[in-house]
Protein backbone atom coordinates (compact mmCIF):
# COMPACT_ATOMS: atom_id res chain seq x y z
CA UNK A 1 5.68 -38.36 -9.78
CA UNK A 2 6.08 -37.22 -5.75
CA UNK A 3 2.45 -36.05 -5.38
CA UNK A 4 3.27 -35.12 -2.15
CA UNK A 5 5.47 -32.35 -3.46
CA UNK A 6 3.22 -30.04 -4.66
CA UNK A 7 3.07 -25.72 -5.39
CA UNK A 8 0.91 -24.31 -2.71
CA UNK A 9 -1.81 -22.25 -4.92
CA UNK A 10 -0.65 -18.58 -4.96
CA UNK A 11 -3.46 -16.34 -2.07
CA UNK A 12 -5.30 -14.52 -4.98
CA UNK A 13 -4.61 -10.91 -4.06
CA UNK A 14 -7.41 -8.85 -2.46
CA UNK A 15 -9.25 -6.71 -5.13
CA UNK A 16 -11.73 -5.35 -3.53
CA UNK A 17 -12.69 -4.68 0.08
CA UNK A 18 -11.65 -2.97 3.24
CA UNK A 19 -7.34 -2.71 3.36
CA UNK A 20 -5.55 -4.97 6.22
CA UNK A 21 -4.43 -2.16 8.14
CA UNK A 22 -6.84 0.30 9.79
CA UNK A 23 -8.40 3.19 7.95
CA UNK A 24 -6.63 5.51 10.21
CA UNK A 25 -3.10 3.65 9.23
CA UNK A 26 -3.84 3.86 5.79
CA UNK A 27 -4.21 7.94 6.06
CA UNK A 28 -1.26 7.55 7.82
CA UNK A 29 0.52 5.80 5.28
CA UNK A 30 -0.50 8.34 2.66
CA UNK A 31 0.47 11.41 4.26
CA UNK A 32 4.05 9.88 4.73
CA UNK A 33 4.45 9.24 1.31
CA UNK A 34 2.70 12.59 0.77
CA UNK A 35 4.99 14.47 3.00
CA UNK A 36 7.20 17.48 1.60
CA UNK A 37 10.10 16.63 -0.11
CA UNK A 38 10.02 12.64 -0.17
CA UNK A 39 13.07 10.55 -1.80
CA UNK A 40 12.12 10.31 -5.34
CA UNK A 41 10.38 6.95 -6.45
CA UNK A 42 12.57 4.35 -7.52
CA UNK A 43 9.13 2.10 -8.39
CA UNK A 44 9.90 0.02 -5.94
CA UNK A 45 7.85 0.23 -2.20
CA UNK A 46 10.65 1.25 -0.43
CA UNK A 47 8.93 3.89 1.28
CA UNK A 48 5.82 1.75 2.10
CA UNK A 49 7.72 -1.35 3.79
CA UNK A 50 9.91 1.27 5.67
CA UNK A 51 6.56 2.84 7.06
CA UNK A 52 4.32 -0.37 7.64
CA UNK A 53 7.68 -2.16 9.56
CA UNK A 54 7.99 1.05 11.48
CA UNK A 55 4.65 0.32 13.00
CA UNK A 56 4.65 -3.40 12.67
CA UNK A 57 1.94 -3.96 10.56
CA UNK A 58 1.29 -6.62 8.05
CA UNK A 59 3.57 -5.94 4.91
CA UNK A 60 2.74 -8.45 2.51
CA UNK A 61 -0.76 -8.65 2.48
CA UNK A 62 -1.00 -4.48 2.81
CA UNK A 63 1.85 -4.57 -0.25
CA UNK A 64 -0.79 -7.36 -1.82
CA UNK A 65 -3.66 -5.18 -1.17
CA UNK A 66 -2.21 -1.73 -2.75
CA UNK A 67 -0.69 -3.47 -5.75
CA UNK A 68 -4.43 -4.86 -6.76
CA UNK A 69 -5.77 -1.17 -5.88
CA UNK A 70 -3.36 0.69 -8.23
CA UNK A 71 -0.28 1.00 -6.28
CA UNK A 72 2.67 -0.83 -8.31
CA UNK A 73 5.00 1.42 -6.36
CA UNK A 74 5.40 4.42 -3.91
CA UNK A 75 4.58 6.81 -6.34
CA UNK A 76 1.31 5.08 -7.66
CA UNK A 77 -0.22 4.47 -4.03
CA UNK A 78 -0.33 8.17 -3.70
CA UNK A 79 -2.00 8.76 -7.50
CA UNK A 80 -4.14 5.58 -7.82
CA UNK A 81 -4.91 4.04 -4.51
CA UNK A 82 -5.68 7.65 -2.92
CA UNK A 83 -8.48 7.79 -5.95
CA UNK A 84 -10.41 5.84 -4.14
CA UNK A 85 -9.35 5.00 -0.57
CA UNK A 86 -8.30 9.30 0.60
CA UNK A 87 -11.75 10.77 1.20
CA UNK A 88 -12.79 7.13 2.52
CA UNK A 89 -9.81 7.51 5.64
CA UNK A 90 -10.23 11.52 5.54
CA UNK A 91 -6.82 11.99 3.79
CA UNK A 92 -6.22 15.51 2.42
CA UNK A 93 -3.72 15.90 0.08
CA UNK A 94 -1.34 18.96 0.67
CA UNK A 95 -1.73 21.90 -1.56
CA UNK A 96 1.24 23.20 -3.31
CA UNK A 97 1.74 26.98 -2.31
């Protein structure tokens, strides 16, 4: 009826490939959420959008790019997203003493 009113496709999200913030951001990113005694995860990304606005960098497409590597929330970037991006942006997770 108003063909000129149509849905914009959805931007697939990223599923493979480098992240859209730097390598050493990323590390960054993981060592916050990493950090000792972090708010508890409400399964949201919270944490993530506070860091990535903190340092102005992109926060839907990063948000885009965890959620298709594993991170559905705060918690899950650090267990499934640091499976395979960590050792890629020399991130070492802290040992618990």
């Amino acid at each position: 009826m108003f063909g000129w009113f149509k849905k914009k496709p959805a931007e697939p999200e990223p599923l493979s490939g480098d992240p859209p913030i730097s390598h050493d951001d990323l590390r960054a990113l993981f060592e916050y959420l990493d950090r000792p005694n972090p708010s508890p995860c409400d399964h949201t990304h919270k944490e993530c959008v506070e860091f990535l606005r903190g340092r102005q960098l992109p926060v839907g497409k990063t948000l885009g790019w965890l959620k298709a590597n594993g991170g559905h929330c705060d918690c899950e970037v650090i267990f499934n997203v640091t499976d395979e991006w960590g050792e890629k942006v020399g991130w070492n997770p802290k040992t618990e003493e």
